[in-house]
C-alpha atoms as a PDB file:
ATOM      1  CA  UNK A   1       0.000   0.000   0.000  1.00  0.00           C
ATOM      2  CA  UNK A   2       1.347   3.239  -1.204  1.00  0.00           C
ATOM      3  CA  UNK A   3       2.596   5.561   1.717  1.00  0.00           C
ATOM      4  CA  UNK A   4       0.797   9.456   2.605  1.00  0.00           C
ATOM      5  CA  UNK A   5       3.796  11.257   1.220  1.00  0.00           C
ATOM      6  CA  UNK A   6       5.073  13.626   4.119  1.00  0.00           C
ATOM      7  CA  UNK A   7       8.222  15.323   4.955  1.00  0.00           C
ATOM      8  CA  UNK A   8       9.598  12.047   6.643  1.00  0.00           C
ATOM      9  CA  UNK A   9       8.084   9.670   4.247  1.00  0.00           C
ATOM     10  CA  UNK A  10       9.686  11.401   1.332  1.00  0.00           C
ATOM     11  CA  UNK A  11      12.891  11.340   3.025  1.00  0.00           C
ATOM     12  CA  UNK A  12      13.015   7.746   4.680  1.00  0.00           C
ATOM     13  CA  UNK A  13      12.752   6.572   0.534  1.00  0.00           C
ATOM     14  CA  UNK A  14      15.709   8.427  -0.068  1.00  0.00           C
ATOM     15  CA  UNK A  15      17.138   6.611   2.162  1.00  0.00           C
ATOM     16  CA  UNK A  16      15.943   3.167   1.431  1.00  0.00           C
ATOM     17  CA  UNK A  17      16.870   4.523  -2.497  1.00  0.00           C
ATOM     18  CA  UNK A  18      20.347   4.907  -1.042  1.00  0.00           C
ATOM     19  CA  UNK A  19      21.119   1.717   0.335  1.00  0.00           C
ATOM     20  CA  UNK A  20      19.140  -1.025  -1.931  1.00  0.00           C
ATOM     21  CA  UNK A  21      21.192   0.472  -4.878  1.00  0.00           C
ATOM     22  CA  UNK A  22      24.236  -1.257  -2.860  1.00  0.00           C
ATOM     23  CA  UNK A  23      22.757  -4.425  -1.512  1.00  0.00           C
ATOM     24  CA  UNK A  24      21.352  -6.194  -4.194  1.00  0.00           C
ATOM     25  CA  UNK A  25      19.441  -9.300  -3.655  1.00  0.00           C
ATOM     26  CA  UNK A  26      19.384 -11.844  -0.376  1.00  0.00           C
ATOM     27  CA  UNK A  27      19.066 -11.605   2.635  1.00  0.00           C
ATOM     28  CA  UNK A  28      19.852  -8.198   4.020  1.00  0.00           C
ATOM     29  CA  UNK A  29      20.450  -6.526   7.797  1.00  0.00           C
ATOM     30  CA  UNK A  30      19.827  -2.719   9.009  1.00  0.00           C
ATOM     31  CA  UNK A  31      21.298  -2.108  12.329  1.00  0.00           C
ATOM     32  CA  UNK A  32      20.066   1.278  13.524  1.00  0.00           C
ATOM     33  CA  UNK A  33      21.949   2.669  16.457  1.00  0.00           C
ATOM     34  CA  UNK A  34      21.714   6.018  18.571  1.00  0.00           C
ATOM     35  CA  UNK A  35      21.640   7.864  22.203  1.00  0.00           C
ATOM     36  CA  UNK A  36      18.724   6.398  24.600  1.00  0.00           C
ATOM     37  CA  UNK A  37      15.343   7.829  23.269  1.00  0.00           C
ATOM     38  CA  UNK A  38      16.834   8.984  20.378  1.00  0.00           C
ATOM     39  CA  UNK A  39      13.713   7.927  18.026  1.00  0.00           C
ATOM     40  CA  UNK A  40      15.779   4.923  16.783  1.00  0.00           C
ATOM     41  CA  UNK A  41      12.846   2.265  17.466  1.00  0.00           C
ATOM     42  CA  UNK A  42      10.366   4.809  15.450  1.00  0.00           C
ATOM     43  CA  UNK A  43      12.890   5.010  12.348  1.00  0.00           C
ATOM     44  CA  UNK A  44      12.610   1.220  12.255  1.00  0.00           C
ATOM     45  CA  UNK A  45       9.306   1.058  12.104  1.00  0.00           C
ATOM     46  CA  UNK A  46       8.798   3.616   9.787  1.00  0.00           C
ATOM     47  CA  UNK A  47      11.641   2.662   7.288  1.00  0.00           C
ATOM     48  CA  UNK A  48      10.268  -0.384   7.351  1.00  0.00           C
ATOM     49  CA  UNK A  49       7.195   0.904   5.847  1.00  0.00           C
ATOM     50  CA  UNK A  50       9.026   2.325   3.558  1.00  0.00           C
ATOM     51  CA  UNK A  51      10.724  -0.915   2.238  1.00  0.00           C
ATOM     52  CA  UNK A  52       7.445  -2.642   2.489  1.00  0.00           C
ATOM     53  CA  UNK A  53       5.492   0.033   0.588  1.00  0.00           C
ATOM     54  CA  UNK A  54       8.092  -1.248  -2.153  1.00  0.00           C
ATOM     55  CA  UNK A  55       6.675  -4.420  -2.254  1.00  0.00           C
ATOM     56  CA  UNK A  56       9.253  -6.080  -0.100  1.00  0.00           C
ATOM     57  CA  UNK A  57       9.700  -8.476   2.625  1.00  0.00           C
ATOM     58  CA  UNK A  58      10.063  -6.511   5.651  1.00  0.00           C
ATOM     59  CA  UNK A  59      10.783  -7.683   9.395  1.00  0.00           C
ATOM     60  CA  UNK A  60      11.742  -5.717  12.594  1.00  0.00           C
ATOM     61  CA  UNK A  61      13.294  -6.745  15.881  1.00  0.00           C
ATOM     62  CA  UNK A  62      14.457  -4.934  18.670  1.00  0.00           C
ATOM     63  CA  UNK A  63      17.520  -5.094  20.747  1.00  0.00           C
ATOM     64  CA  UNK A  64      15.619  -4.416  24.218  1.00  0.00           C
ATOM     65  CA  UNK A  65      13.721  -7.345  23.259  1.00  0.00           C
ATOM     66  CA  UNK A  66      16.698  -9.662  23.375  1.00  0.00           C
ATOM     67  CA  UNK A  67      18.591  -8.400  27.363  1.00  0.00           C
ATOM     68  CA  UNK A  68      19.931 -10.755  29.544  1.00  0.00           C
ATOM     69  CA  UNK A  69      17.995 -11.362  32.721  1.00  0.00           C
ATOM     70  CA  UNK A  70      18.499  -8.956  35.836  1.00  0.00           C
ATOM     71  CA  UNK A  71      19.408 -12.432  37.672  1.00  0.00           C
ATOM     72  CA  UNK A  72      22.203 -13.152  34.583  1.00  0.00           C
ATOM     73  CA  UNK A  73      23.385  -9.601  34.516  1.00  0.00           C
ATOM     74  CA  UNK A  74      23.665  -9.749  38.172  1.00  0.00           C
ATOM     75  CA  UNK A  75      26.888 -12.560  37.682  1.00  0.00           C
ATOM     76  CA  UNK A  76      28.889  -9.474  35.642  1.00  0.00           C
ATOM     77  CA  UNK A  77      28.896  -7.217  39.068  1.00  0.00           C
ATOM     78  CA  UNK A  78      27.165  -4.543  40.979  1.00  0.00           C
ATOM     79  CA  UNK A  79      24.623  -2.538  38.642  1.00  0.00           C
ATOM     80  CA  UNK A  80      26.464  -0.106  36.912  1.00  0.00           C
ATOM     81  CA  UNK A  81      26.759   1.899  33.798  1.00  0.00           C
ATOM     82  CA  UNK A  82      29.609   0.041  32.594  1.00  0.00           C
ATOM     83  CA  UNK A  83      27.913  -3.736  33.197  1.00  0.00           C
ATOM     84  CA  UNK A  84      24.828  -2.677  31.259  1.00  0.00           C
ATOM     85  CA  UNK A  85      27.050  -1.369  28.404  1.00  0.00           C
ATOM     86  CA  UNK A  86      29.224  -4.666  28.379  1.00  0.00           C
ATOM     87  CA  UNK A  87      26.619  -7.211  29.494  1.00  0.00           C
ATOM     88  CA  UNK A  88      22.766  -5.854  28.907  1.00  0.00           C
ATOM     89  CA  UNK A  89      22.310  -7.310  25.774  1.00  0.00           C
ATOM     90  CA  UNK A  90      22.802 -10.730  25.259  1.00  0.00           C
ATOM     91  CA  UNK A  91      25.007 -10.441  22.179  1.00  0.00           C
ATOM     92  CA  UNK A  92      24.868 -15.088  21.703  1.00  0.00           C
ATOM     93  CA  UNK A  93      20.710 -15.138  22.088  1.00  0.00           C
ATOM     94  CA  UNK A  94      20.832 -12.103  18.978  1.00  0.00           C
ATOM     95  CA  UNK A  95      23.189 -14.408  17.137  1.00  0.00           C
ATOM     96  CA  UNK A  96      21.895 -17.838  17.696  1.00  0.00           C
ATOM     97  CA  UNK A  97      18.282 -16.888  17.611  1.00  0.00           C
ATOM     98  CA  UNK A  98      17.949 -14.136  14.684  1.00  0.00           C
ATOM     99  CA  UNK A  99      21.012 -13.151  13.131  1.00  0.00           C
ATOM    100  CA  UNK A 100      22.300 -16.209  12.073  1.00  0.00           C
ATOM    101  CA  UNK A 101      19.288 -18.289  11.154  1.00  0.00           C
ATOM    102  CA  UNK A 102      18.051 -15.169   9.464  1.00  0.00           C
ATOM    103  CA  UNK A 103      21.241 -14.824   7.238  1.00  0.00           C
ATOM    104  CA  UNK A 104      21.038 -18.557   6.193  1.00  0.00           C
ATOM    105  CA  UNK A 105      17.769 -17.940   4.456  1.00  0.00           C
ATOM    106  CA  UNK A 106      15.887 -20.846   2.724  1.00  0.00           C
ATOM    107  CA  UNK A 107      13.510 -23.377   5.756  1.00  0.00           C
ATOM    108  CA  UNK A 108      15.621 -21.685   8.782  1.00  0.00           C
ATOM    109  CA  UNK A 109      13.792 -20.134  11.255  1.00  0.00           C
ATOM    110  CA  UNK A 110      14.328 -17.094  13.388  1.00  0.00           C
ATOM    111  CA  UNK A 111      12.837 -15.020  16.245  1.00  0.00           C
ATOM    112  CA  UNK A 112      12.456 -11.729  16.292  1.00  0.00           C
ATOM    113  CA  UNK A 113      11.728 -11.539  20.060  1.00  0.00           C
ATOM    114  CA  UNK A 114      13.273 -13.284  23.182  1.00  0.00           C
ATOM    115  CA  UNK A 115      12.911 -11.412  26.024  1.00  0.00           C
ATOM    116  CA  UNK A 116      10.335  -9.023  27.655  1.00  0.00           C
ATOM    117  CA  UNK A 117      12.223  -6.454  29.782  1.00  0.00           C
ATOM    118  CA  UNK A 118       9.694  -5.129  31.343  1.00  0.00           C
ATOM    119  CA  UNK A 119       8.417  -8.292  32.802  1.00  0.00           C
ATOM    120  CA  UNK A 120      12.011  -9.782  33.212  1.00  0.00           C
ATOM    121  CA  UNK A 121      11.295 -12.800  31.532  1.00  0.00           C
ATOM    122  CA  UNK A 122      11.870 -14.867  28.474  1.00  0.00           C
ATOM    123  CA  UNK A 123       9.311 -14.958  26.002  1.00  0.00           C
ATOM    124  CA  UNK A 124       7.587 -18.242  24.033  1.00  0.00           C
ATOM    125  CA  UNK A 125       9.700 -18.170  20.855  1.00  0.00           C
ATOM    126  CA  UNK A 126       7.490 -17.879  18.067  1.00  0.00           C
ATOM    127  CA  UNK A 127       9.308 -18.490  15.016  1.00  0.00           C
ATOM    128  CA  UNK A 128       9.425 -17.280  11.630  1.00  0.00           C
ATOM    129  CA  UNK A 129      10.669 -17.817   8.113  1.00  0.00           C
ATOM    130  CA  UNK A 130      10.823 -15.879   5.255  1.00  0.00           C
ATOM    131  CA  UNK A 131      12.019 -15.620   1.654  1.00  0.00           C
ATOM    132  CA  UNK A 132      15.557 -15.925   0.226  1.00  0.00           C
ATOM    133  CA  UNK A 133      14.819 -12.061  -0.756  1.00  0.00           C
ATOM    134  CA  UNK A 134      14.568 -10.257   2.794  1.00  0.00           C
ATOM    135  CA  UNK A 135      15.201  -7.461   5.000  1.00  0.00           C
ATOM    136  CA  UNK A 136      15.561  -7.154   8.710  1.00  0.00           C
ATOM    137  CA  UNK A 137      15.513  -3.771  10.273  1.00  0.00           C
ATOM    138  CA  UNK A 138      17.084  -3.905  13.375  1.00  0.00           C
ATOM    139  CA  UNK A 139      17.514  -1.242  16.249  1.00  0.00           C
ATOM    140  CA  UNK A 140      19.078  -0.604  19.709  1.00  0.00           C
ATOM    141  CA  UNK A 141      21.854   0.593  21.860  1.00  0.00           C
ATOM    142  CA  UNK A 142      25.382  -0.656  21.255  1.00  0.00           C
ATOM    143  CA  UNK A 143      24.529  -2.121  17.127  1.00  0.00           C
ATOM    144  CA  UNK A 144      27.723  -0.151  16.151  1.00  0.00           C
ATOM    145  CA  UNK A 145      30.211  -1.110  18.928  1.00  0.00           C
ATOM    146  CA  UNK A 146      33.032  -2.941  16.879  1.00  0.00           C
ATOM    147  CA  UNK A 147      32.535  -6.720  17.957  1.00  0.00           C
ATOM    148  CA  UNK A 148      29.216  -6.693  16.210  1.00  0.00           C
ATOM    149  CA  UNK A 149      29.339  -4.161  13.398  1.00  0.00           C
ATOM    150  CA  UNK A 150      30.646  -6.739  10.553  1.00  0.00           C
ATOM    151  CA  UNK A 151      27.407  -8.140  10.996  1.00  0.00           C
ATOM    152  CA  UNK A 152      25.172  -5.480   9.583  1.00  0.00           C
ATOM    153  CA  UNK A 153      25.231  -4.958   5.634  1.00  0.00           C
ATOM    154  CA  UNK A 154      23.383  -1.242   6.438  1.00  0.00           C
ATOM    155  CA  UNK A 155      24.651   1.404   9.365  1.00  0.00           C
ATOM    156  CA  UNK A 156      22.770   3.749  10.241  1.00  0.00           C
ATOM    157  CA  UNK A 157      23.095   6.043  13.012  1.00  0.00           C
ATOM    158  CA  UNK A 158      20.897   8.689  14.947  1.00  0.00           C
ATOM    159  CA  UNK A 159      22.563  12.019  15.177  1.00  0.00           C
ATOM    160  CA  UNK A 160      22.480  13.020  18.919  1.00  0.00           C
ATOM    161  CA  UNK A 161      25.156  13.241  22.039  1.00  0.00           C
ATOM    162  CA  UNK A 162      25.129  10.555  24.756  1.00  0.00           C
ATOM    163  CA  UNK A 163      23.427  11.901  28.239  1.00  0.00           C
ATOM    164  CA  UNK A 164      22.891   8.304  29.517  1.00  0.00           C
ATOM    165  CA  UNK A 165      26.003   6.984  31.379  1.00  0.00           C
ATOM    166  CA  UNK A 166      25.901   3.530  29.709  1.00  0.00           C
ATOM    167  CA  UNK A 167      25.523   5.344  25.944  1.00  0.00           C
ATOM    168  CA  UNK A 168      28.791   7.703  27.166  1.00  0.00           C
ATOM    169  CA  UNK A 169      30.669   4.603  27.270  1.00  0.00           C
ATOM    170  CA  UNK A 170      29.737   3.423  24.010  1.00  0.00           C
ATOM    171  CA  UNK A 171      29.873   6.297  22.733  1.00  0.00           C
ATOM    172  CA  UNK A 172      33.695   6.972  24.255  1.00  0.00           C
ATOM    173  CA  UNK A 173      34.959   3.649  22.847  1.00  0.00           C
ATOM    174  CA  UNK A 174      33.216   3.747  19.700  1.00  0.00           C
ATOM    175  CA  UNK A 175      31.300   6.567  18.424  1.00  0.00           C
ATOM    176  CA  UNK A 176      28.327   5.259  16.136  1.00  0.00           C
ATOM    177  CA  UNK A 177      28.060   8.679  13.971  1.00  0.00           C
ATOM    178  CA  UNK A 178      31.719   8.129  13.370  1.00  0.00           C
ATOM    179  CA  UNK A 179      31.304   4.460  11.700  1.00  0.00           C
ATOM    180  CA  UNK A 180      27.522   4.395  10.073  1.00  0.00           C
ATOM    181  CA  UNK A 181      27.131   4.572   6.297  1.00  0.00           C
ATOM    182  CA  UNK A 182      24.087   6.888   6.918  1.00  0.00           C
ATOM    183  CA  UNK A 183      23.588   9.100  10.054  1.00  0.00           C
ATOM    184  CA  UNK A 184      20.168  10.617  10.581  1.00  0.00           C
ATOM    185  CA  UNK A 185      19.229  13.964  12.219  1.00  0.00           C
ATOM    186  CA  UNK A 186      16.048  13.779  14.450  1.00  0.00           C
ATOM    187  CA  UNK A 187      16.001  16.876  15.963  1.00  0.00           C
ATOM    188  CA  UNK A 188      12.864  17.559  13.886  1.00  0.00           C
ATOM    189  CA  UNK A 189      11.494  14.172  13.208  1.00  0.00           C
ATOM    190  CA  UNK A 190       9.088  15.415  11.298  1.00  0.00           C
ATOM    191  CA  UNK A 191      11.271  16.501   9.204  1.00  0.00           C
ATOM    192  CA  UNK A 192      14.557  14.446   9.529  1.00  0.00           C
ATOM    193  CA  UNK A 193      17.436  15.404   7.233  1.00  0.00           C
ATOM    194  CA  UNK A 194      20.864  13.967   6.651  1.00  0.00           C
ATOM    195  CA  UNK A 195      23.479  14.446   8.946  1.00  0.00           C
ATOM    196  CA  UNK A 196      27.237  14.496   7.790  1.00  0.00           C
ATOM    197  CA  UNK A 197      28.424  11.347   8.006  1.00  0.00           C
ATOM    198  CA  UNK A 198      31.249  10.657  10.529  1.00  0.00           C
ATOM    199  CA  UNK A 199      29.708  13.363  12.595  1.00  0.00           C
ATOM    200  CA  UNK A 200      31.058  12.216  15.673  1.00  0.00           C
ATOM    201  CA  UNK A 201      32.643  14.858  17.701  1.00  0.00           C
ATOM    202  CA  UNK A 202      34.388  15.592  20.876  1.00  0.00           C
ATOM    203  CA  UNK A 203      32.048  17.036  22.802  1.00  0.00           C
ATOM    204  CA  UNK A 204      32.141  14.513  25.438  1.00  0.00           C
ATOM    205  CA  UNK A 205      35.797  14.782  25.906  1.00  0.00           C
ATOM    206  CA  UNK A 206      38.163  11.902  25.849  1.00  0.00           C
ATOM    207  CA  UNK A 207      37.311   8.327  27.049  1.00  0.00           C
ATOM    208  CA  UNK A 208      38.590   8.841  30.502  1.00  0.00           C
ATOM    209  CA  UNK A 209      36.003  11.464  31.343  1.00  0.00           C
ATOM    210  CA  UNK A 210      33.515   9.134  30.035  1.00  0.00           C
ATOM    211  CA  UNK A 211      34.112   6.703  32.694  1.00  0.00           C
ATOM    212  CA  UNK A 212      34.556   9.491  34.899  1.00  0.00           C
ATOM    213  CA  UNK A 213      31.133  10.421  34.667  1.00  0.00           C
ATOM    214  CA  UNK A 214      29.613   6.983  34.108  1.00  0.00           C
ATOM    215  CA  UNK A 215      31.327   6.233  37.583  1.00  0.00           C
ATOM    216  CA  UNK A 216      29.728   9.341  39.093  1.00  0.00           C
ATOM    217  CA  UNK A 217      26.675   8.708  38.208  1.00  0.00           C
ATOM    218  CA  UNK A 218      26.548   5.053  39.641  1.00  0.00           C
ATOM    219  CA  UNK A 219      23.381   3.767  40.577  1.00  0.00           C
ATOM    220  CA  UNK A 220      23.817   1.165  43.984  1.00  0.00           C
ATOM    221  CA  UNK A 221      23.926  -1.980  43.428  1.00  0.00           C
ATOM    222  CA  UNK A 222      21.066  -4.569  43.322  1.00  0.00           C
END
């Protein structure tokens, strides 16, 4: 179904425009990173539109909706800034569960949802399939750190500065804006324009402030 054209909508196909002209057939991964309550989980869902208004098949996952328990968090340390940036997510359920079945293709299932973090609690898999011609739109925290960006065919970043402790870390080690193919200013998101790429800047000083500040702002532990 064809899209209302607004501001947004005309400029999320540009985007799409951009990055199908270099992907090609197959199976194929966005990973959309940015700052906590960036809009990140809303430019999924409405690029996805986008790609879907094309005729394409379209699915969307979450990183929040694949954490590690509070309980299996709680084995990496006190609750801190720094254990949620390095531990949170858990990186192997992503992996095992939807990134790599999704990349094989053909029969293989995936999930796009194992966890509910609001409740704490895994949820009952429900698995899905698709065609060898796909496109998962993925968002969350951390999607750009360097362990798992090879995994992603598409970056794209949210333009923004970390104010959340955990996302100054991140952001310190590895800045997203600095390594995404696309970065996306949302300060208007109703009409969101294109950021420089490699926008990343030092407003946030070096990395040692970062954990500077991270460490002052530790919440006590559980």
């Amino acid at each position: 179904m064809r899209l209302v054209t607004t501001p947004r909508v005309a400029f999320l196909r540009e985007v799409a425009d951009e990055f199908l002209s270099r992907t090609g057939r197959g199976r194929v991964i966005v990973a959309i990173d940015g700052p906590l309550r960036s809009g990140k989980t809303q430019l999924g869902d409405d690029l996805a539109d986008v790609l879907r208004e094309r005729g394409l098949a379209v699915f969307r996952a979450s990183v929040e909706d694949f954490h590690r328990s509070r309980e299996a968090q709680a084995e990496y340390g006190p609750d801190t800034p720094e254990r949620y940036w390095r531990y949170g997510i858990d990186e192997s359920l992503l992996e095992r569960t939807l990134v790599a079945p999704f990349r094989m293709a053909g029969s293989t299932a995936f999930v796009t949802r194992g966890f509910d973090l609001a409740r704490d609690a895994w949820v009952e898999p429900k698995w899905r399939t698709g065609p060898a011609d796909a496109i998962l739109v993925l968002d969350g925290r951390f999607l750009l750190r360097e362990r798992l960006r090879e995994r992603w065919d598409v970056e794209l970043a949210v333009d923004g500065d970390p104010v959340d402790p955990a996302d100054r870390l991140a952001y310190a080690s590895s800045d997203p804006r600095a390594v995404a193919s696309i970065v996306v200013d949302l300060a208007d998101p109703a009409h969101p324009r294109r950021a420089p790429d490699g926008s990343g800047g030092d407003d946030d000083g070096p990395a040692e402030e970062a954990w500077a500040d991270a460490a002052a702002e530790r919440p006590d532990a559980d």
